[in-house]
Protein backbone atom coordinates (compact mmCIF):
# COMPACT_ATOMS: atom_id res chain seq x y z
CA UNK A 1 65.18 23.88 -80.45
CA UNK A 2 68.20 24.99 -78.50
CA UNK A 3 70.27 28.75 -79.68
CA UNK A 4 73.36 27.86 -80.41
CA UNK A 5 76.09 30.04 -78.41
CA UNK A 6 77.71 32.62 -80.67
CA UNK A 7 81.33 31.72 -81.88
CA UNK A 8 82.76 34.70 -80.32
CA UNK A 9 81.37 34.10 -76.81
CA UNK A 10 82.79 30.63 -76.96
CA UNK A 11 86.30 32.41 -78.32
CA UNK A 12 86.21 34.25 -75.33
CA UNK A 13 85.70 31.84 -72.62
CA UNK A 14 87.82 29.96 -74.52
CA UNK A 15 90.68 32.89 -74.04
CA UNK A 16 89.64 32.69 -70.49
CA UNK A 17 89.64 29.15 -69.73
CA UNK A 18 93.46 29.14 -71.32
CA UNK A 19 94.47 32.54 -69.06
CA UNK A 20 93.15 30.63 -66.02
CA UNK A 21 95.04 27.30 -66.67
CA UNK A 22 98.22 29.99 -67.41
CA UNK A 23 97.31 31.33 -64.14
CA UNK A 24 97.37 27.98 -62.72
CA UNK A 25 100.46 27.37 -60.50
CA UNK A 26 100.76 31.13 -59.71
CA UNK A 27 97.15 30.83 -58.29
CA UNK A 28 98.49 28.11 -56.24
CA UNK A 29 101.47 30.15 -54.92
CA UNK A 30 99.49 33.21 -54.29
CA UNK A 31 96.91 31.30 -52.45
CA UNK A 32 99.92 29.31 -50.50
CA UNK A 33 100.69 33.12 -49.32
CA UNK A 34 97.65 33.38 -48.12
CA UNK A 35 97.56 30.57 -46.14
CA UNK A 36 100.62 30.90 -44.54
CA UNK A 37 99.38 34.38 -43.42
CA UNK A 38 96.32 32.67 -41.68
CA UNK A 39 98.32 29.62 -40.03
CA UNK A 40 101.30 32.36 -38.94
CA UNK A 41 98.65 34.86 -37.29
CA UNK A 42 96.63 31.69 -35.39
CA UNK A 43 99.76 29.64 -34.60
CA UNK A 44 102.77 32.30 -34.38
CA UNK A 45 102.43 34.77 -31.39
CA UNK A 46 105.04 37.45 -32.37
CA UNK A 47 103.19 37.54 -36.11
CA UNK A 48 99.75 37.79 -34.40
CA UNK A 49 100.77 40.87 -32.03
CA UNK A 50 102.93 42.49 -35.05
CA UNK A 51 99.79 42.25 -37.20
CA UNK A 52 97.27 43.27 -34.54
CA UNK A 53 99.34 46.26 -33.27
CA UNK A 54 99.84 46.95 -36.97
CA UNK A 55 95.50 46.85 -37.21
CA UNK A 56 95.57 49.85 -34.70
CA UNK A 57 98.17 52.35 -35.89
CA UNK A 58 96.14 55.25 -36.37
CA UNK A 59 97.79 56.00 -40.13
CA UNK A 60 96.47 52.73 -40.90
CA UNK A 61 93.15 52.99 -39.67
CA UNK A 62 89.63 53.68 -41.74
CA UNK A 63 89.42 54.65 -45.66
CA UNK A 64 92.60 56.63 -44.98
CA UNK A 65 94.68 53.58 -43.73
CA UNK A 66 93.19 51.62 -46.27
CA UNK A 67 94.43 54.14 -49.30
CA UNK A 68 97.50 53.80 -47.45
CA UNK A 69 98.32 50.30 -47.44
CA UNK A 70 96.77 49.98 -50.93
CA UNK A 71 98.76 52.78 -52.48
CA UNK A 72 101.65 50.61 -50.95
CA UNK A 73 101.49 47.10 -52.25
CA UNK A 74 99.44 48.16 -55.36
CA UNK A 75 101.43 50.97 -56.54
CA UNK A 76 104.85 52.00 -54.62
CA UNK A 77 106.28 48.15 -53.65
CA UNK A 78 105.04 46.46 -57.27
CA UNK A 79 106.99 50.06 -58.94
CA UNK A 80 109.95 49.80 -56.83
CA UNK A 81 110.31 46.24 -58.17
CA UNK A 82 109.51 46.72 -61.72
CA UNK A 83 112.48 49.61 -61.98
CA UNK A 84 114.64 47.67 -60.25
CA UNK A 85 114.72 44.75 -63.09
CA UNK A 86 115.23 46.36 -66.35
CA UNK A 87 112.89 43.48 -68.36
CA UNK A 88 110.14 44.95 -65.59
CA UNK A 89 110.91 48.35 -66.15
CA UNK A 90 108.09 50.29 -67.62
CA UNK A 91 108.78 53.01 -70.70
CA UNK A 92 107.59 56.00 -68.36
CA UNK A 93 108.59 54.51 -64.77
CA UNK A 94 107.02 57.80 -62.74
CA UNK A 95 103.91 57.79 -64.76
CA UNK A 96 103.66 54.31 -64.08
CA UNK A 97 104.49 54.22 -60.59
CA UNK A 98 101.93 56.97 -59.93
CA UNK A 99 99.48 55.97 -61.46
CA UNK A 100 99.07 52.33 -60.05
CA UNK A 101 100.09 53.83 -56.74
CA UNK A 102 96.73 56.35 -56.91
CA UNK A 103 94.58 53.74 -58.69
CA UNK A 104 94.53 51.18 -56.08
CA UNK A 105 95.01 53.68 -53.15
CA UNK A 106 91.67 54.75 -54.88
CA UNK A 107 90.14 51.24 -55.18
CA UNK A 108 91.82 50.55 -51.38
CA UNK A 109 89.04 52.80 -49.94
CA UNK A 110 86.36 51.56 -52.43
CA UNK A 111 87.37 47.68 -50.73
CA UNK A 112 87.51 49.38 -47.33
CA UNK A 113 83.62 50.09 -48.06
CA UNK A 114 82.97 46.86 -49.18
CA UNK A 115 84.11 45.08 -46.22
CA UNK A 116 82.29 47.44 -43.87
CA UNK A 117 78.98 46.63 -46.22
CA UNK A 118 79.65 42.94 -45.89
CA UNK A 119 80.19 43.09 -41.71
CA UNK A 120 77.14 44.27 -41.51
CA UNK A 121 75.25 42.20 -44.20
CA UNK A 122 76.72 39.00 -42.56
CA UNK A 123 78.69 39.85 -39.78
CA UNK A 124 82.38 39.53 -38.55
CA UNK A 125 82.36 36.25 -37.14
CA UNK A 126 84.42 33.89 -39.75
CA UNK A 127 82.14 30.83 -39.46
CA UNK A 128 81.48 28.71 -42.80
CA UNK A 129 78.91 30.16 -43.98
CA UNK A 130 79.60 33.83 -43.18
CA UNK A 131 83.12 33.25 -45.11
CA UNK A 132 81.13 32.00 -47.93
CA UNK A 133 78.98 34.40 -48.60
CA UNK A 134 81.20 37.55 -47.87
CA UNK A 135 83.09 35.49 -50.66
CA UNK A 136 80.35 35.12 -52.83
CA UNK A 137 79.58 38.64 -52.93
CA UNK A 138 83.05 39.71 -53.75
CA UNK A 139 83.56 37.31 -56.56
CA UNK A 140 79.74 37.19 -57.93
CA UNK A 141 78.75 40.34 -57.38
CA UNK A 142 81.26 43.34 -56.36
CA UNK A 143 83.93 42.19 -58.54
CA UNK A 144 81.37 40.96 -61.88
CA UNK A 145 79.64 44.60 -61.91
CA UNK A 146 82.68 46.44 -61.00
CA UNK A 147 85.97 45.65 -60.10
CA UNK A 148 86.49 43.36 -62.89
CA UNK A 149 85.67 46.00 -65.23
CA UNK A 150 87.20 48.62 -63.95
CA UNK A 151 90.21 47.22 -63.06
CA UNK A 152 90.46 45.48 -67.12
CA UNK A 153 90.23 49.05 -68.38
CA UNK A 154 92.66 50.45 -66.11
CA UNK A 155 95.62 47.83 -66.87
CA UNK A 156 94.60 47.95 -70.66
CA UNK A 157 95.28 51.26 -70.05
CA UNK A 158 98.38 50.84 -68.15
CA UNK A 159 99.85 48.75 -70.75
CA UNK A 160 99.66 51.24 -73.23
CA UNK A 161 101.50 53.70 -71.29
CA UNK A 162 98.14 55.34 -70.34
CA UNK A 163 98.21 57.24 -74.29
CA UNK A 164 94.72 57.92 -75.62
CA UNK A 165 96.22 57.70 -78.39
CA UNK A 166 97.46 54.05 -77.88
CA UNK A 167 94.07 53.25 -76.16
CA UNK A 168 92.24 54.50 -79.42
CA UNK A 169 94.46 52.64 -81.80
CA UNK A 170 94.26 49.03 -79.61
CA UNK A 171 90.97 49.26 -78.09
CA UNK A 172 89.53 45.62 -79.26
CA UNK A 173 85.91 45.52 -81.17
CA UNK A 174 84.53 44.31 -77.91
CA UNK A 175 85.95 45.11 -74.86
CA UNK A 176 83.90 43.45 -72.55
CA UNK A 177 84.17 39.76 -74.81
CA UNK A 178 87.92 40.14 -75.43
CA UNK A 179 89.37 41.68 -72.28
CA UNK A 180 86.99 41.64 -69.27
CA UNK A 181 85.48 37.74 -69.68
CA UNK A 182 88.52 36.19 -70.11
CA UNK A 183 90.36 38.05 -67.26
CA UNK A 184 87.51 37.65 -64.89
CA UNK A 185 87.65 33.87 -65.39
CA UNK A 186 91.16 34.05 -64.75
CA UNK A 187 90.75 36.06 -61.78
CA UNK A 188 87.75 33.58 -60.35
CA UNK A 189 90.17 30.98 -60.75
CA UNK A 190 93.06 32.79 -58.40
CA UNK A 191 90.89 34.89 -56.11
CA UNK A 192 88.39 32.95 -54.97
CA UNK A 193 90.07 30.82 -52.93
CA UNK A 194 92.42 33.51 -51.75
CA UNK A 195 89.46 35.79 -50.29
CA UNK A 196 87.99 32.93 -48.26
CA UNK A 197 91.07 32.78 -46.41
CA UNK A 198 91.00 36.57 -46.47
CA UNK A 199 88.00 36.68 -44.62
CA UNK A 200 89.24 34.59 -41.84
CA UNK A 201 91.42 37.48 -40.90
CA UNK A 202 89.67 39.69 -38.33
CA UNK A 203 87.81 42.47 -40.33
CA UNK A 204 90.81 45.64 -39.46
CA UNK A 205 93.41 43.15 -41.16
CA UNK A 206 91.51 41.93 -43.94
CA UNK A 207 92.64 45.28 -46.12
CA UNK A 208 95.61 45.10 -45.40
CA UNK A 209 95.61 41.08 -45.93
CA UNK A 210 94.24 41.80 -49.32
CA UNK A 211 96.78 44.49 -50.19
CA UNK A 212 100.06 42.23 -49.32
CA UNK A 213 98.00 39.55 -50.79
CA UNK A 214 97.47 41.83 -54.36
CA UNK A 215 100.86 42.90 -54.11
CA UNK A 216 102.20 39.31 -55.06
CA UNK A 217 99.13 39.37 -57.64
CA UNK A 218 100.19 42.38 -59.50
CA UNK A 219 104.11 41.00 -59.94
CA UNK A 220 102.15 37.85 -61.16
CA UNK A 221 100.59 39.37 -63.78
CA UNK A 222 103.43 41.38 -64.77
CA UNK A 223 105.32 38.07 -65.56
CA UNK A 224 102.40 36.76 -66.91
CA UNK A 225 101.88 39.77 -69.18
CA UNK A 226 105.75 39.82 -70.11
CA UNK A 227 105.74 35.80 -71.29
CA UNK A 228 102.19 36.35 -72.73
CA UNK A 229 100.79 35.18 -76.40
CA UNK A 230 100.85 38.40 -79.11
CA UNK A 231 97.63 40.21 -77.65
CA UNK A 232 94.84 41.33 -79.67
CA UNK A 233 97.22 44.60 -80.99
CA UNK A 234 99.37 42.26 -82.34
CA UNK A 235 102.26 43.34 -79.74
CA UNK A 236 103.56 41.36 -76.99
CA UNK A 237 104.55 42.42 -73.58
CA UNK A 238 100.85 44.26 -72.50
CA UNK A 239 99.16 43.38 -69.17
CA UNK A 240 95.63 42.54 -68.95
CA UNK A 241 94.68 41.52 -65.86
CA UNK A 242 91.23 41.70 -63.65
């Protein structure tokens, strides 16, 4: 005799399977961006020396370069934009800003390690099955016992203008079933795809790939956030994303 799947697992894949279909034709544009990165580096010479002289500016090279470049299209571009459009603009713009800009500086240097541990579990050669796998790992593994998780908290945080108080007062009965499942479904849905033509890139690029990449991702997910359902507070207009 089988177990039956509890109802509120099923809610929450449920919440997932409708955030990815949300996600749907953004996930198509973002990956469209990444494609047109790969085809313009392999097919259009002045992008391919603008992007390799770009790998080898010292400022941009190693975990520093990579909180650099991070800190840039994570936190300082996506701010610039949201105070620029007042529906984007946040209630405490330099909190904001700040904080997203030393968050994913932060988590720039944590990817930086990854893709030094994956070039030498698989290599930097971007043949099938080495683009698989480093893909693999980043969805199945890095981003399931980590990223995902981290990155649900921080935006649930985010969202609520970074207030314990706020945090205290929405934080759902379970985090993990409400916020992290459904968003990492979503996120599979978007960034798989995207980080297998990531990993084409030669491995100095692929940070900085990623960032630009995450950079349309974050704007993304502020629209998405903005146009949302009511959330589980009962307010609309918060961002969870993975």
């Amino acid at each position: 005799m089988s177990k039956r799947i509890p109802a509120t697992l099923v809610e929450a894949y449920r919440i997932g399977i409708e955030s990815a279909r949300a996600n749907f034709v953004p996930g198509i544009l973002l990956q469209a961006v990444a494609l047109a990165l790969v085809w313009a580096y392999y097919s259009i010479a002045p992008f391919n020396s603008f992007l390799e002289t770009l790998s080898k500016n010292p400022l941009l090279v190693g975990p520093g370069g990579a909180f650099v470049s991070r800190a840039f299209f994570g936190g300082i571009l996506p701010g610039i934009i949201m105070v620029s459009f007042p529906t984007l603009r946040p209630r405490f713009p330099l909190r904001t800003i700040l904080a997203m800009t030393l968050y994913w500086g932060g988590m720039g240097v944590v990817v930086y390690g990854l893709y030094v541990l994956q070039a030498r579990m698989f290599g930097e050669e971007n043949g099938l099955g080495v683009l698989l796998a480093k893909t693999a790992f980043d969805q199945f593994v890095y981003t399931v016992f980590f990223a995902s998780i981290l990155n649900s908290f921080f935006n649930f945080a985010l969202s609520r203008d970074l207030s314990p108080k706020r945090i205290r007062a929405d934080w759902p009965v379970s985090f993990l079933r409400q916020i992290w499942i459904p968003n990492l479904l979503a996120n599979w849905v978007v960034w798989c795809p995207a980080m297998f033509l990531i990993y084409i890139f030669p491995f100095p690029l692929q940070i900085h790939i990623s960032g630009l990449v995450g950079c349309f991702w974050t704007m993304l997910c502020i629209q998405i956030g903005l146009r949302s359902s009511t959330d589980i507070s009962g307010k609309r207009g918060n961002i969870h994303v993975g």
